[in-house]
PDB file of N, CA and C in Angstrom:
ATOM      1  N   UNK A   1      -8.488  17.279   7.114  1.00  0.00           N
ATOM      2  CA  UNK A   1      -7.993  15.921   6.912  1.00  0.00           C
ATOM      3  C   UNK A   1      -9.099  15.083   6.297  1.00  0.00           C
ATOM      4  N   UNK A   2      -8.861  14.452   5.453  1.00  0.00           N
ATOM      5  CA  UNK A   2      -9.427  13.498   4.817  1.00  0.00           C
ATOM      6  C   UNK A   2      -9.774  12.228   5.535  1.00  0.00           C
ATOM      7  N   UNK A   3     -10.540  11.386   6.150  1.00  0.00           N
ATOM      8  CA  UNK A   3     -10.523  10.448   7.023  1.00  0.00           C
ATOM      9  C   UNK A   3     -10.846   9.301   5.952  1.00  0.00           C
ATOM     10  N   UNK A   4     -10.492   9.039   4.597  1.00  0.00           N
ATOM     11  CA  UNK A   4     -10.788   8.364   3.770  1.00  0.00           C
ATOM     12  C   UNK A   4      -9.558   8.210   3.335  1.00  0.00           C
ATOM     13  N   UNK A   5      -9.091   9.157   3.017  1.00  0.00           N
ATOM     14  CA  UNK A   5      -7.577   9.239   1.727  1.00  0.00           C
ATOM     15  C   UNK A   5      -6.389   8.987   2.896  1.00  0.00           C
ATOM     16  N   UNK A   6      -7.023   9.330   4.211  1.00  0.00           N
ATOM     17  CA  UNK A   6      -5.357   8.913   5.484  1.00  0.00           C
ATOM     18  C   UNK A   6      -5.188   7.766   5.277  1.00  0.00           C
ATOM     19  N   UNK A   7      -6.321   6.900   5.394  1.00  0.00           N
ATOM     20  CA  UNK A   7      -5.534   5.562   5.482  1.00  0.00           C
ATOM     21  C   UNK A   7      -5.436   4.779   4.482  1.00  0.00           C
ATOM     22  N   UNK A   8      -6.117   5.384   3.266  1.00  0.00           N
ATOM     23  CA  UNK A   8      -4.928   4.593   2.077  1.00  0.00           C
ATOM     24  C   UNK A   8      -4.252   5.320   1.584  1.00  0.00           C
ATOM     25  N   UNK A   9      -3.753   6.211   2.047  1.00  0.00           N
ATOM     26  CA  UNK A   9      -2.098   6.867   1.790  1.00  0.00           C
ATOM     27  C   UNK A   9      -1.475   6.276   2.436  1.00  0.00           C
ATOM     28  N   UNK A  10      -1.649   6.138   4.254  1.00  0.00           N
ATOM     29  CA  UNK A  10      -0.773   4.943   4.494  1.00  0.00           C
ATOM     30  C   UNK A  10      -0.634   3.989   4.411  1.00  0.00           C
ATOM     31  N   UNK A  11      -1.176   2.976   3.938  1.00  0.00           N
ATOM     32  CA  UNK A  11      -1.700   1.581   3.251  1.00  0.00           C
ATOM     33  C   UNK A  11      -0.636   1.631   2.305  1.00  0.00           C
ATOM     34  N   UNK A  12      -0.694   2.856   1.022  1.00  0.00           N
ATOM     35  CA  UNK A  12       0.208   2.868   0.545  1.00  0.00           C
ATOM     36  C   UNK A  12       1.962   3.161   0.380  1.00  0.00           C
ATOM     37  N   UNK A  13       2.163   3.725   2.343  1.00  0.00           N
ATOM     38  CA  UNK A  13       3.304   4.209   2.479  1.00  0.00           C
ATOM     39  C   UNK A  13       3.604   2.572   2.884  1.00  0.00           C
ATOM     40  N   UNK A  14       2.957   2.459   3.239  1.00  0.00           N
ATOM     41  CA  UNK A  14       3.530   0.616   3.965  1.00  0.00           C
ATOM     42  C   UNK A  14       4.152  -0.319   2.813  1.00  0.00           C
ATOM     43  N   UNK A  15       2.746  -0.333   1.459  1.00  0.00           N
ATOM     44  CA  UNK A  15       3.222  -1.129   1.106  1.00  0.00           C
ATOM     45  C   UNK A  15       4.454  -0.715   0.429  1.00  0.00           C
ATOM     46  N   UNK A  16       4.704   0.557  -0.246  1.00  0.00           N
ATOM     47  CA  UNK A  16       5.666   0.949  -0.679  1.00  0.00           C
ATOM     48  C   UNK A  16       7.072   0.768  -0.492  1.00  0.00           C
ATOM     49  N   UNK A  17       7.063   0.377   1.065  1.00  0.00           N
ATOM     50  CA  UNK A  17       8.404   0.241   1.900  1.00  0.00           C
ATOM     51  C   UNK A  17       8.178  -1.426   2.173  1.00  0.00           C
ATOM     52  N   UNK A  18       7.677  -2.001   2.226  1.00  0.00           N
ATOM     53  CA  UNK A  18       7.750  -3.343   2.789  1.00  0.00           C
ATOM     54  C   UNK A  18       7.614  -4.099   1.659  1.00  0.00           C
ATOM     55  N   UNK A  19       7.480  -3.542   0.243  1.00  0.00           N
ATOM     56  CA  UNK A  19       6.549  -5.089  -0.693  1.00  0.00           C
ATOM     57  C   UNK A  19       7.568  -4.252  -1.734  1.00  0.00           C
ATOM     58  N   UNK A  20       7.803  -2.967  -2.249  1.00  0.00           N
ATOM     59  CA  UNK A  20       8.339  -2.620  -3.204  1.00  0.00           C
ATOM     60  C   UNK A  20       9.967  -1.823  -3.445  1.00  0.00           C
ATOM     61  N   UNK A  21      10.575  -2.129  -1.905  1.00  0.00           N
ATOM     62  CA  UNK A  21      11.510  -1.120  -1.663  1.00  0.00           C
ATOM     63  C   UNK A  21      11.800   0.138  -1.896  1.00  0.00           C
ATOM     64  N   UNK A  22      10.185   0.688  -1.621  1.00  0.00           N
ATOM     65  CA  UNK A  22      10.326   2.281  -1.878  1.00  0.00           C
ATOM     66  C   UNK A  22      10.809   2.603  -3.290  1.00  0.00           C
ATOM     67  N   UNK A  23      10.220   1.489  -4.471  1.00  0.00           N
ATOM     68  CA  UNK A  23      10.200   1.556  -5.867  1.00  0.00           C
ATOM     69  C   UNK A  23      10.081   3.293  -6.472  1.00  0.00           C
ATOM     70  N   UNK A  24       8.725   3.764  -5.509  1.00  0.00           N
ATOM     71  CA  UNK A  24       8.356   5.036  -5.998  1.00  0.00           C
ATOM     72  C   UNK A  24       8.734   5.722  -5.249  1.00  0.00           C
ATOM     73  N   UNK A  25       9.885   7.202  -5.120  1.00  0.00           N
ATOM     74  CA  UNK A  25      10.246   8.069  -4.107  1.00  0.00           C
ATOM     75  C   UNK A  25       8.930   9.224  -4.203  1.00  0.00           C
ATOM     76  N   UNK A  26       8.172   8.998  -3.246  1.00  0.00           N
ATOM     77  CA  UNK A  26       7.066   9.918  -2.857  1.00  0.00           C
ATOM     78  C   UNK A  26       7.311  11.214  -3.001  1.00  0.00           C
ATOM     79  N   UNK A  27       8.451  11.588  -1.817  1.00  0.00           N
ATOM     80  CA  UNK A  27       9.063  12.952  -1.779  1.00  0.00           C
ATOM     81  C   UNK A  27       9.446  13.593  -3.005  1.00  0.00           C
ATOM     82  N   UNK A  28      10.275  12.614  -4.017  1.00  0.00           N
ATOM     83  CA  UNK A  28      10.535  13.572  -5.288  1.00  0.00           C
ATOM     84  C   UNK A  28       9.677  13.532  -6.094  1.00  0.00           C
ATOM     85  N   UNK A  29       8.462  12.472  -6.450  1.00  0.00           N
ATOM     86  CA  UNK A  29       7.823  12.420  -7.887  1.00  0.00           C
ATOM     87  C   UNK A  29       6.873  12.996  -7.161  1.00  0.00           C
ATOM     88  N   UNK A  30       6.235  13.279  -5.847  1.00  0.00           N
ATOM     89  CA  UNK A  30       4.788  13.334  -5.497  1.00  0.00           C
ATOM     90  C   UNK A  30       5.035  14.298  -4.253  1.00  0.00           C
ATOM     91  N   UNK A  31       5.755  15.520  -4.546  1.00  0.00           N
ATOM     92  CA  UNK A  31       6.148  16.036  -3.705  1.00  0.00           C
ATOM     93  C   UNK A  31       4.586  16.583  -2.405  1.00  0.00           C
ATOM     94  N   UNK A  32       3.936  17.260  -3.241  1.00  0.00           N
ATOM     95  CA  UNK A  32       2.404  17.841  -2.535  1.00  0.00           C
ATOM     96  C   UNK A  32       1.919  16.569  -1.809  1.00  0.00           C
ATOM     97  N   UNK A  33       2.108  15.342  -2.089  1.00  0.00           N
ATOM     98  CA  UNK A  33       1.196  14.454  -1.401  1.00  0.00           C
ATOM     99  C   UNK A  33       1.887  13.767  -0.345  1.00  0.00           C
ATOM    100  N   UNK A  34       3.364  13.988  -0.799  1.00  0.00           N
ATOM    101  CA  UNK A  34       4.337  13.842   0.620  1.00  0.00           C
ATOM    102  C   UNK A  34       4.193  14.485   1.651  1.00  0.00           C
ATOM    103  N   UNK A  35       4.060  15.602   1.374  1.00  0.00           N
ATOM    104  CA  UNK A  35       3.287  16.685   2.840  1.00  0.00           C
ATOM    105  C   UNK A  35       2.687  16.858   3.363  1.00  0.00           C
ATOM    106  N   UNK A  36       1.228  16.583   2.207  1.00  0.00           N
ATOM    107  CA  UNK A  36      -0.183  16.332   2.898  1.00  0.00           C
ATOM    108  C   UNK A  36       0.545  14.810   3.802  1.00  0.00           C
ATOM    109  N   UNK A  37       0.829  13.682   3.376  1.00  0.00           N
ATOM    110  CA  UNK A  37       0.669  12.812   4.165  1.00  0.00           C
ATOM    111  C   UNK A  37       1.660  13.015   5.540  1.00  0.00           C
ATOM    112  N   UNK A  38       2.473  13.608   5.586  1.00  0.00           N
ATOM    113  CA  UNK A  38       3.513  14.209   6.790  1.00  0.00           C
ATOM    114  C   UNK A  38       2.910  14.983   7.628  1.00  0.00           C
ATOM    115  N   UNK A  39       1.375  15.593   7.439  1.00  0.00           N
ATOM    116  CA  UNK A  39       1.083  16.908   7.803  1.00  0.00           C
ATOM    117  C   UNK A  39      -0.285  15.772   8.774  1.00  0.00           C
ATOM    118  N   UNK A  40      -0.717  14.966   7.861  1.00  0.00           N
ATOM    119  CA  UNK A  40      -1.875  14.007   8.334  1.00  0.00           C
ATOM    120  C   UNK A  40      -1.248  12.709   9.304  1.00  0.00           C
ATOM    121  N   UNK A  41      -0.221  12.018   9.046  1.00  0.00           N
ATOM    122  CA  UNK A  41       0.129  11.461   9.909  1.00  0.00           C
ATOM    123  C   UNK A  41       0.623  11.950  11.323  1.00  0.00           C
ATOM    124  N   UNK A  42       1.098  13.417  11.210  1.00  0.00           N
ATOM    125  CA  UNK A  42       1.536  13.327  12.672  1.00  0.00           C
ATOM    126  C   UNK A  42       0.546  13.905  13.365  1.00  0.00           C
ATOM    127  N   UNK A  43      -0.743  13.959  13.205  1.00  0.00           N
ATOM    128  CA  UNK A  43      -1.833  14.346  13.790  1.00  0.00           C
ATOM    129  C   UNK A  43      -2.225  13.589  14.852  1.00  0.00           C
ATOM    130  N   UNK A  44      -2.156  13.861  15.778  1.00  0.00           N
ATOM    131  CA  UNK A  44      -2.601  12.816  16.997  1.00  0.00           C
ATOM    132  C   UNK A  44      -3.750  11.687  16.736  1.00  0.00           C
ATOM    133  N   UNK A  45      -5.146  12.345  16.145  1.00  0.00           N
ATOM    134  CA  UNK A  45      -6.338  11.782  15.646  1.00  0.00           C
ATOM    135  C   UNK A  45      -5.858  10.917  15.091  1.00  0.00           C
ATOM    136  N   UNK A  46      -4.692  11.164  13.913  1.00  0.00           N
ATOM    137  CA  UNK A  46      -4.358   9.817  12.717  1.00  0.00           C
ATOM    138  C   UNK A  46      -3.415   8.967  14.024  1.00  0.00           C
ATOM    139  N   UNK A  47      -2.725   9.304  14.269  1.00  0.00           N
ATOM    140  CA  UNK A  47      -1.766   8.284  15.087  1.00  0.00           C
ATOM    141  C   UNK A  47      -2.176   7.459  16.412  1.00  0.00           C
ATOM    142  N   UNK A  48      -3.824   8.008  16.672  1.00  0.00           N
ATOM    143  CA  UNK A  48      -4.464   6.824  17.848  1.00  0.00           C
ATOM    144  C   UNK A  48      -5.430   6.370  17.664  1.00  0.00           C
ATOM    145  N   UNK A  49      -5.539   6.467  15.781  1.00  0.00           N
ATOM    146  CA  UNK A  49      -6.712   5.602  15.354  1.00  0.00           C
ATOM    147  C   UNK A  49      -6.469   5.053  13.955  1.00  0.00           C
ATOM    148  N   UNK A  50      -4.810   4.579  13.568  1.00  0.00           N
ATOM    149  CA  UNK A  50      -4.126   4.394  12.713  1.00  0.00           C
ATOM    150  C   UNK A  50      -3.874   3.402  13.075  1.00  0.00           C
ATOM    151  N   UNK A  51      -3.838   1.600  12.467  1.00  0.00           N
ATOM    152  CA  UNK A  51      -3.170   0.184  12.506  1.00  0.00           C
ATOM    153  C   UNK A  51      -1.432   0.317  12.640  1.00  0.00           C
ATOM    154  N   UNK A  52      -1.013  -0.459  13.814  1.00  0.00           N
ATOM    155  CA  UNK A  52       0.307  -0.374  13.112  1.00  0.00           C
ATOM    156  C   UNK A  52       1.242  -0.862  12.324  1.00  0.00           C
ATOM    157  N   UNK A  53       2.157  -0.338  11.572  1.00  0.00           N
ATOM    158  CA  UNK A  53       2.825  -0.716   9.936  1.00  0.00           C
ATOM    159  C   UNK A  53       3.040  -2.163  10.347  1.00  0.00           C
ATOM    160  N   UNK A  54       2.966  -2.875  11.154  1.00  0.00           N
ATOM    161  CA  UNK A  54       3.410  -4.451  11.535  1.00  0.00           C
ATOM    162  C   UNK A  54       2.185  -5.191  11.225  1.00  0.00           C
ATOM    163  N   UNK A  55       1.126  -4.278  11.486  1.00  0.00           N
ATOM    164  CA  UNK A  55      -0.144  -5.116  11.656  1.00  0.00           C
ATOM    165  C   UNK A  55      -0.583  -5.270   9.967  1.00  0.00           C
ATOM    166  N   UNK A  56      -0.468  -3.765   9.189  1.00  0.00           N
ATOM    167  CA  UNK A  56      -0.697  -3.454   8.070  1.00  0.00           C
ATOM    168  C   UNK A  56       0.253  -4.490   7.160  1.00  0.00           C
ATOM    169  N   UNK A  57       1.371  -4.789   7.494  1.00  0.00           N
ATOM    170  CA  UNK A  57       2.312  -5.787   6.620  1.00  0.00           C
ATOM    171  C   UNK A  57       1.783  -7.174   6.486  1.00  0.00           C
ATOM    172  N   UNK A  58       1.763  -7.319   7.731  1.00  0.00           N
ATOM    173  CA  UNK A  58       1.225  -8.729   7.989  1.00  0.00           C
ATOM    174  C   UNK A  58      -0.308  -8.850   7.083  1.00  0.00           C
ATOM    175  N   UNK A  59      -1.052  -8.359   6.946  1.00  0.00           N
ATOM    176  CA  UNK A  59      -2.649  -8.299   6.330  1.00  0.00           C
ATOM    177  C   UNK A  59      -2.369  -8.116   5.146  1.00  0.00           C
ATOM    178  N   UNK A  60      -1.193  -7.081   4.351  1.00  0.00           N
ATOM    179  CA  UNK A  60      -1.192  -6.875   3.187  1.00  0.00           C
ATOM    180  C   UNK A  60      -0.379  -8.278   2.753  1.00  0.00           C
ATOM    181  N   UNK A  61       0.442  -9.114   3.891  1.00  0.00           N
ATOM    182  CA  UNK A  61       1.182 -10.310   3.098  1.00  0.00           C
ATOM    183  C   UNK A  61       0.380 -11.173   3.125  1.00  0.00           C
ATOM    184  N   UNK A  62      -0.601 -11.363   3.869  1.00  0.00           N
ATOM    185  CA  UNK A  62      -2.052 -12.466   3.599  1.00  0.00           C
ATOM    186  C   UNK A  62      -2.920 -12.428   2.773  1.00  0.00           C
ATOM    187  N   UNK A  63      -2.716 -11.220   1.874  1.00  0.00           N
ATOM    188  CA  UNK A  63      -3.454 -10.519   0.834  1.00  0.00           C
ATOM    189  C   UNK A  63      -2.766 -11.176  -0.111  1.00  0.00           C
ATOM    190  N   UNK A  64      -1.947 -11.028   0.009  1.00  0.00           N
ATOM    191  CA  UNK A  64      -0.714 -11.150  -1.405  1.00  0.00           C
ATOM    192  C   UNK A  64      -0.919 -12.353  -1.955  1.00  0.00           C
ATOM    193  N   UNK A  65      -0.542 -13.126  -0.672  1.00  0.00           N
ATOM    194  CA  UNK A  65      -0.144 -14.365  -0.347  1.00  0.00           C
ATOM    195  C   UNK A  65      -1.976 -15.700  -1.294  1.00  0.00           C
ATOM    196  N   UNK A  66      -2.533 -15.097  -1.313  1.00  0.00           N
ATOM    197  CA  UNK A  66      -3.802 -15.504  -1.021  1.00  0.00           C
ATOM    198  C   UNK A  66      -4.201 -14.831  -2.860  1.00  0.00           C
ATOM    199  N   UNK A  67      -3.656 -13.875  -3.225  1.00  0.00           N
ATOM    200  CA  UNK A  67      -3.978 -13.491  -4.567  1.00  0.00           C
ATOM    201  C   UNK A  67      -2.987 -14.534  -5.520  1.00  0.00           C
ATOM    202  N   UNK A  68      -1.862 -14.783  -5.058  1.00  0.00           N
ATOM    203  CA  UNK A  68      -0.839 -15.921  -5.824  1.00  0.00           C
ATOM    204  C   UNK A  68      -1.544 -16.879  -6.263  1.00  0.00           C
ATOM    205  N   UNK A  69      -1.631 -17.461  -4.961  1.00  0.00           N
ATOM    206  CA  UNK A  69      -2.847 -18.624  -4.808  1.00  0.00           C
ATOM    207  C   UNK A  69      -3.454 -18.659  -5.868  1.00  0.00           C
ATOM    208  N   UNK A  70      -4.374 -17.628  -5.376  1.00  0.00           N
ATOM    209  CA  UNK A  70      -5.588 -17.910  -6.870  1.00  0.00           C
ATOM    210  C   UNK A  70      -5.252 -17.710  -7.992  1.00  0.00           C
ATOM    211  N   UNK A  71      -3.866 -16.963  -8.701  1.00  0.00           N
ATOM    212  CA  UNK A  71      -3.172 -16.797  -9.465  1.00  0.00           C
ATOM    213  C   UNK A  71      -2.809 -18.079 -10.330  1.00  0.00           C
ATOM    214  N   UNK A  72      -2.435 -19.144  -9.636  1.00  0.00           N
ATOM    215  CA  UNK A  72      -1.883 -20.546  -9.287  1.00  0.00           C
ATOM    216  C   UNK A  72      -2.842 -21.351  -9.828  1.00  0.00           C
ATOM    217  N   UNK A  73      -3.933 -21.081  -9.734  1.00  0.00           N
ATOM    218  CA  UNK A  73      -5.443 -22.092  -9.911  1.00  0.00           C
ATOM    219  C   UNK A  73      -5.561 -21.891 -11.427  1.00  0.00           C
ATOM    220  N   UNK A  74      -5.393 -20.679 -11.816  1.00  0.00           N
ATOM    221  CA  UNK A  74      -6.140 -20.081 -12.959  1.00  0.00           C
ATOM    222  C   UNK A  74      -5.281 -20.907 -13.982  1.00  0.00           C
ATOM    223  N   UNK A  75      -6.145 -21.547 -15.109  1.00  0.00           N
ATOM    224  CA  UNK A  75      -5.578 -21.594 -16.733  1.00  0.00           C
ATOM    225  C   UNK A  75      -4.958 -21.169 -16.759  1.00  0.00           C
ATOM    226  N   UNK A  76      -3.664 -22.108 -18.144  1.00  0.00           N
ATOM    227  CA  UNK A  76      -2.903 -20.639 -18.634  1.00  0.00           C
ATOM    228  C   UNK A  76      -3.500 -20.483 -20.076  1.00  0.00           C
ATOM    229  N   UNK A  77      -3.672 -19.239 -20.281  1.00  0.00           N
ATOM    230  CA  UNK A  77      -4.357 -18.598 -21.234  1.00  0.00           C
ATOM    231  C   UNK A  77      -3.728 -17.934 -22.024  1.00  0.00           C
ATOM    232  N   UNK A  78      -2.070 -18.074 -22.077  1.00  0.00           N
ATOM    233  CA  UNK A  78      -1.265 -16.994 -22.739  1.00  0.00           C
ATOM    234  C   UNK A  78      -1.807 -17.451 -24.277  1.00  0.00           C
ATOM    235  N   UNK A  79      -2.324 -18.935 -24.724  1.00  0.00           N
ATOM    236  CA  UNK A  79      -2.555 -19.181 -26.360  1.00  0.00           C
ATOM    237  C   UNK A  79      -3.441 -18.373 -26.820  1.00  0.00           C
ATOM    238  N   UNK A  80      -4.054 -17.727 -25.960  1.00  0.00           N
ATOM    239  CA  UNK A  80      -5.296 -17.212 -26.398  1.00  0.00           C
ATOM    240  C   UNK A  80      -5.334 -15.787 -26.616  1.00  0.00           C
ATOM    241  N   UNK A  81      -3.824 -15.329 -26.088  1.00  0.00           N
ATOM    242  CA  UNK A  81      -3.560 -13.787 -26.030  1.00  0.00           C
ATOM    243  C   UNK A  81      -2.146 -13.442 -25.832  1.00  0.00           C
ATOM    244  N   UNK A  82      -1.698 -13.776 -27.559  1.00  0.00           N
ATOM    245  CA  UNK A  82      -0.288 -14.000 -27.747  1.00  0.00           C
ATOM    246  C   UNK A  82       0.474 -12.227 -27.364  1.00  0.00           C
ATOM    247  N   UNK A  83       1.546 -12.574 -27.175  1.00  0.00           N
ATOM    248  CA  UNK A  83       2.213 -11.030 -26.890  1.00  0.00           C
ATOM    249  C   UNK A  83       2.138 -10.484 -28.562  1.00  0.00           C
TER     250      UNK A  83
END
């Protein structure tokens, strides 16, 4: 097990389901990494030293929330970099 790549695979199973409605189906486009992560999550080690998906939502929507923001501040610069 990877103790690096577990938890932003799940970082990314979270946000996947909570921010993008499971935009990307893991299982069919990313089949090998669906397993590894099925095979790593139900590992006891990952599951009693893993955040839970409530806690992870909430932090990734204060993230979000907080990148808008500064999104919001910024110039608009589209004159400067026409499509």
């Amino acid at each position: 097990m990877d103790s690096q790549l577990a938890p932003t695979l799940n970082n990314l199973q979270t946000g996947l389901e909570a921010f993008k409605n499971n935009e990307i189906d893991l299982e069919k486009e990313y089949p090998a990494i669906a397993e590894y992560m099925q095979v790593v999550f139900s590992r006891p080690s990952f599951q009693l030293t893993s955040l839970p998906k409530s806690i992870l939502e909430e932090e990734w929507e204060k993230a979000r929330n907080r990148l808008i923001a500064f999104d919001s501040k910024q110039p608009d610069m589209s004159a400067y970099f026409p499509q």
